[in-house]
Protein backbone atom coordinates (compact mmCIF):
# COMPACT_ATOMS: atom_id res chain seq x y z
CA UNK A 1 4.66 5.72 2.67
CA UNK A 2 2.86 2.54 3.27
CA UNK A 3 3.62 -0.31 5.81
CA UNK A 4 5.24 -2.82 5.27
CA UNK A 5 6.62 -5.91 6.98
CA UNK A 6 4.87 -9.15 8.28
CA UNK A 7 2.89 -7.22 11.07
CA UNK A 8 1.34 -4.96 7.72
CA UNK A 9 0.65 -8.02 5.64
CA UNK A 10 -1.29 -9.78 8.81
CA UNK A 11 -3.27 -6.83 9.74
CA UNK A 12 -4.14 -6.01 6.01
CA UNK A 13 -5.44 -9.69 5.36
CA UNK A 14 -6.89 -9.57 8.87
CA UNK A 15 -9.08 -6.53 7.50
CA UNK A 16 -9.82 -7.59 4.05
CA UNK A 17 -11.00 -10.89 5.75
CA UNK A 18 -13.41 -9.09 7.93
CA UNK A 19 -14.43 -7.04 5.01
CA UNK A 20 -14.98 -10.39 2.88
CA UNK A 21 -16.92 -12.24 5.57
CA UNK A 22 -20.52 -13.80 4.59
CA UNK A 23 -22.86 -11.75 7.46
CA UNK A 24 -24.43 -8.88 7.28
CA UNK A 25 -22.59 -5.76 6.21
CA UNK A 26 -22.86 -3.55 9.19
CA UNK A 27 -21.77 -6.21 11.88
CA UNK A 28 -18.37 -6.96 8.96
CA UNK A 29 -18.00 -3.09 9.00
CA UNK A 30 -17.80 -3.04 12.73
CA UNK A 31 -14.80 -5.76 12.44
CA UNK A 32 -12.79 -4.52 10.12
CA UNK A 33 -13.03 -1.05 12.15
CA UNK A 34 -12.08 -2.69 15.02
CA UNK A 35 -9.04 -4.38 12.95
CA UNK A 36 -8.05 -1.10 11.48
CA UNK A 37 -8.01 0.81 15.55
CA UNK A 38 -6.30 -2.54 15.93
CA UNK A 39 -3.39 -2.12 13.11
CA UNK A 40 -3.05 1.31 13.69
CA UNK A 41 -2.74 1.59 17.52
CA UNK A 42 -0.29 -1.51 17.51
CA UNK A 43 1.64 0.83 14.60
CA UNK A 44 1.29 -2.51 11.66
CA UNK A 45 -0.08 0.25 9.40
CA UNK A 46 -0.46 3.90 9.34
CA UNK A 47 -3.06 6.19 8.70
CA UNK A 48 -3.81 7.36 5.93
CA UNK A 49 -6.13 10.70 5.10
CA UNK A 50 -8.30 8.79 2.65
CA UNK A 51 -8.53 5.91 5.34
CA UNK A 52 -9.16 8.70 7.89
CA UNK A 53 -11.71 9.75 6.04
CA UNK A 54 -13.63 6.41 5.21
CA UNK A 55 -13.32 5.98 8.80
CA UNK A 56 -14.86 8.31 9.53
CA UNK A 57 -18.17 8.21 7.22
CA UNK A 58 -18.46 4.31 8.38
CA UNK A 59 -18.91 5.25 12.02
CA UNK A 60 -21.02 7.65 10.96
CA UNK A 61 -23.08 4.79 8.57
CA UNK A 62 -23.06 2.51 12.18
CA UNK A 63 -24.25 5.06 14.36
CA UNK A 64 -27.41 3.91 16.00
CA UNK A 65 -29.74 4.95 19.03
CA UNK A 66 -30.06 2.72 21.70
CA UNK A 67 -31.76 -0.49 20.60
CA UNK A 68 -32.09 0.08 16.91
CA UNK A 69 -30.96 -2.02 14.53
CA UNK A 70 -29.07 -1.16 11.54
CA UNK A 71 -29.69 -2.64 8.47
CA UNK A 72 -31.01 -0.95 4.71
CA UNK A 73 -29.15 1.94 4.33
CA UNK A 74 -26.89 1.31 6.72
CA UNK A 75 -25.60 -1.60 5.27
CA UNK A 76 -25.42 -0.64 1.62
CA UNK A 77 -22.87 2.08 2.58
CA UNK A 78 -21.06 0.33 4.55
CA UNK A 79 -20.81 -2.15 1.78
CA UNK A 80 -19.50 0.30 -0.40
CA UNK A 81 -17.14 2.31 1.87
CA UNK A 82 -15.56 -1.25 2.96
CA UNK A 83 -15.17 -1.32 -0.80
CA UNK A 84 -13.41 1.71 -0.76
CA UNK A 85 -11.06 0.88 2.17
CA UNK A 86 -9.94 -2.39 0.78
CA UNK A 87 -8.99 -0.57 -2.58
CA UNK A 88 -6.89 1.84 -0.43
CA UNK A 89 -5.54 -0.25 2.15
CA UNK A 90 -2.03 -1.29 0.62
CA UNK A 91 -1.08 2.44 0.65
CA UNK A 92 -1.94 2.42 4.52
């Protein structure tokens, strides 16, 4: 069942603004993950398996070794699994 309330509204346009942002795609990703921990620690939405699972492949897509820089590949699917999470994200 999804969220709902106030507290579900705020953290889902809190997301979908980080996801929206002008920048560069992996340092928007990193937000809105941070907003999701965010919403789902403070319980304003719960989790769902698909959003578990989109998660989990964007952590994946910003993994880096010490002083790299993401960018190319990086950011195109993080583009398109941000895509995928704000599709999803009223069911959360």
């Amino acid at each position: 069942m999804a969220s709902r309330g106030p507290r579900a509204e705020e953290a889902r346009a809190a997301i979908r603004e980080a996801v929206a942002a002008k920048g560069h795609a992996t340092a928007n990703a990193q937000r809105a993950v941070e907003r999701l921990d965010e919403a789902f620690a403070t319980g304003a939405l719960q989790r769902t398996p698909f959003i578990e699972q989109a998660l989990g492949d964007l952590r994946v897509a910003l993994e880096r070794d010490e002083g790299q820089k993401l960018g190319g590949k990086s950011a195109e699917a993080s583009r398109f699994i941000l895509r995928a999470i704000d599709r999803m994200l009223d069911e959360a």
